[in-house]
C-alpha atoms as a PDB file:
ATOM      1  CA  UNK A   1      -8.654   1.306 -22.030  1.00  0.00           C
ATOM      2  CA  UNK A   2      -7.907  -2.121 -20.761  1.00  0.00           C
ATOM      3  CA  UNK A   3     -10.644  -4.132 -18.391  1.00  0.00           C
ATOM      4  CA  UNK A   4      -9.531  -5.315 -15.293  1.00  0.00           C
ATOM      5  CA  UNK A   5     -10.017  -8.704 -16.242  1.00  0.00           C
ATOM      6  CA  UNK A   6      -7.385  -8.445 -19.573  1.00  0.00           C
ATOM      7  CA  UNK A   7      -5.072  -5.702 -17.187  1.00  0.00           C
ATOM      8  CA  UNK A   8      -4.514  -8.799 -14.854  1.00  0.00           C
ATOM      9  CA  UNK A   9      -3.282 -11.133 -17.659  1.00  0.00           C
ATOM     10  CA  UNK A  10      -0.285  -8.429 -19.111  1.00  0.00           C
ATOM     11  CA  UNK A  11       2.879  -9.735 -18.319  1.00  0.00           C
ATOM     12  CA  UNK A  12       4.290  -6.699 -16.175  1.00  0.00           C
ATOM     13  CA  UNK A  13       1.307  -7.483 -13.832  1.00  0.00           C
ATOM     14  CA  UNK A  14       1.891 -10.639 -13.222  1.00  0.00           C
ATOM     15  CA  UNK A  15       5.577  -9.480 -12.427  1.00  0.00           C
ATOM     16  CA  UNK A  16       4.852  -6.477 -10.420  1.00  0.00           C
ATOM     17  CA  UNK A  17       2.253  -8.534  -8.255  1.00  0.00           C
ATOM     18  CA  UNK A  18       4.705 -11.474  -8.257  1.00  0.00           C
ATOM     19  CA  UNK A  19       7.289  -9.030  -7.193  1.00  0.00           C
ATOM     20  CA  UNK A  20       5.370  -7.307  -4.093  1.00  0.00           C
ATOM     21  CA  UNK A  21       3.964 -11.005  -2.822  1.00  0.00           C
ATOM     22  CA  UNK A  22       7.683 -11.929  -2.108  1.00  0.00           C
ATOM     23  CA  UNK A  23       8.709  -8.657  -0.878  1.00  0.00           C
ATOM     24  CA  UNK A  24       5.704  -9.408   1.592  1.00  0.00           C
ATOM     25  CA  UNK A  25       6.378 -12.404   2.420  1.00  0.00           C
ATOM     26  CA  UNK A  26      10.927 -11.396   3.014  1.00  0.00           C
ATOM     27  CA  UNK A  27       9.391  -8.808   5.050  1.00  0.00           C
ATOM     28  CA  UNK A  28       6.891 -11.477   7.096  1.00  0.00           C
ATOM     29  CA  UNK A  29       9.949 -13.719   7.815  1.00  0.00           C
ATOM     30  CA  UNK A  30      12.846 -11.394   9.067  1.00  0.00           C
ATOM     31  CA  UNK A  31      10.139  -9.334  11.305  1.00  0.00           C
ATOM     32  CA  UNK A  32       8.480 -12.666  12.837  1.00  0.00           C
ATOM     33  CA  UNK A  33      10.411 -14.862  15.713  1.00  0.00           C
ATOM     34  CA  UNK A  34      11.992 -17.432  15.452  1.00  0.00           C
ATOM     35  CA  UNK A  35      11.501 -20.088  17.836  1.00  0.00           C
ATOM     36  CA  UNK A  36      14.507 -21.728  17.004  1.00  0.00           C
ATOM     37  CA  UNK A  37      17.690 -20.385  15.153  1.00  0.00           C
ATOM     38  CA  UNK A  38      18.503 -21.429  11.713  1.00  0.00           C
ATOM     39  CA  UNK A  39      22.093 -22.539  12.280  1.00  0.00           C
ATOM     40  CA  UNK A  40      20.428 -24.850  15.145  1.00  0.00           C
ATOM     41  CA  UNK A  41      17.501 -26.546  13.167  1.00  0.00           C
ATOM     42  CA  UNK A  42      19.990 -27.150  10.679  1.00  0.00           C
ATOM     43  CA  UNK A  43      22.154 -29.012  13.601  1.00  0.00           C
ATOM     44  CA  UNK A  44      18.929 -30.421  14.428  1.00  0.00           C
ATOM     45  CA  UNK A  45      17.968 -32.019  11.506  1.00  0.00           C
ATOM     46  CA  UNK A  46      20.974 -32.666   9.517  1.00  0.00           C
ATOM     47  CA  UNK A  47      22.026 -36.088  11.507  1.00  0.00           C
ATOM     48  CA  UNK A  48      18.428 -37.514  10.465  1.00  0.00           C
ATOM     49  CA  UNK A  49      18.057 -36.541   6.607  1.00  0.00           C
ATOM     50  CA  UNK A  50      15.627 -37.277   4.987  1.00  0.00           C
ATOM     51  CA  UNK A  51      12.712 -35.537   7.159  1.00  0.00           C
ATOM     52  CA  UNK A  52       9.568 -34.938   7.309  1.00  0.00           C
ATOM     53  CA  UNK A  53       8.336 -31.751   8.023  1.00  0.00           C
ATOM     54  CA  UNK A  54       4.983 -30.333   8.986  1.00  0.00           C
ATOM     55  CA  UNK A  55       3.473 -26.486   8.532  1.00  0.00           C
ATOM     56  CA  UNK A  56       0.540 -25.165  10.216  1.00  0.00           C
ATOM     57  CA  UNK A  57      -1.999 -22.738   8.099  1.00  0.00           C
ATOM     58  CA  UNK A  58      -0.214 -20.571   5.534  1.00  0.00           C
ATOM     59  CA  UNK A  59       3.403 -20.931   7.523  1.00  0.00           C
ATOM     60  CA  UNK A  60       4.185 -23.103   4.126  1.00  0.00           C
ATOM     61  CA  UNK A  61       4.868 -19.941   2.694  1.00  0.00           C
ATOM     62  CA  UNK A  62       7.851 -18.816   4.487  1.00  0.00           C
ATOM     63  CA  UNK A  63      10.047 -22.547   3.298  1.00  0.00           C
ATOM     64  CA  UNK A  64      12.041 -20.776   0.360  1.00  0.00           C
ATOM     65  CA  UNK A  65      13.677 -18.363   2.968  1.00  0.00           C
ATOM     66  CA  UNK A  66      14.691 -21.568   5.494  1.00  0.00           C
ATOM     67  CA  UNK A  67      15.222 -24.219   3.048  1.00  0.00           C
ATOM     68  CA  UNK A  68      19.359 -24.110   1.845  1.00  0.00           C
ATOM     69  CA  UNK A  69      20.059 -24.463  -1.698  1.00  0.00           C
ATOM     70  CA  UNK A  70      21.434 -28.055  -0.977  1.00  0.00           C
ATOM     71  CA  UNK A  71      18.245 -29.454   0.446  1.00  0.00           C
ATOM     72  CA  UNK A  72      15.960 -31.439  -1.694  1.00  0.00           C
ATOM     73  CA  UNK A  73      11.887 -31.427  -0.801  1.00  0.00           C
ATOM     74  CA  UNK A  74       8.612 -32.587  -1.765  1.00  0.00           C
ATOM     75  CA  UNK A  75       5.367 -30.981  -0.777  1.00  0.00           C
ATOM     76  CA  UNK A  76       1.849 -32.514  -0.023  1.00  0.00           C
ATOM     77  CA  UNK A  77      -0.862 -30.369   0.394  1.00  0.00           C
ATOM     78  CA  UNK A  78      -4.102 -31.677   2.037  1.00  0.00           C
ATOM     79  CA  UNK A  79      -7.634 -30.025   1.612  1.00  0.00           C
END
């Protein structure tokens, strides 16, 4: 029998957890508001490229479901 410990370092693991994390996190972003529509922060921003953008605690999370597959970005992440 595996410990918990080696059980966390098999590959279908990693996957299954990786898996469930995004399915959490599609499921956080089409059931949460959105203060502004997609199609209009797009409209919003596009005129001014490059931007900076800020996220508040954790809301980081949720940039692979706004950002387009055109749009180039950095991160910086602050203690």
């Amino acid at each position: 029998m595996l410990s918990s410990r080696r059980l966390l370092h098999q590959s279908w693991v990693k996957k299954a957890g990786a898996r469930a994390v995004a399915k959490y996190l599609s499921f956080v972003f089409k059931t949460n508001r959105q203060v502004v529509p997609l199609t209009e922060l797009y409209a919003r921003v596009d005129p001014d490229l490059p931007v900076i953008l800020a996220f508040w605690h954790g809301q980081h999370f949720l940039v692979p479901f706004v950002r387009r597959p055109t749009d180039r970005s950095k991160v910086l992440i602050s203690h």
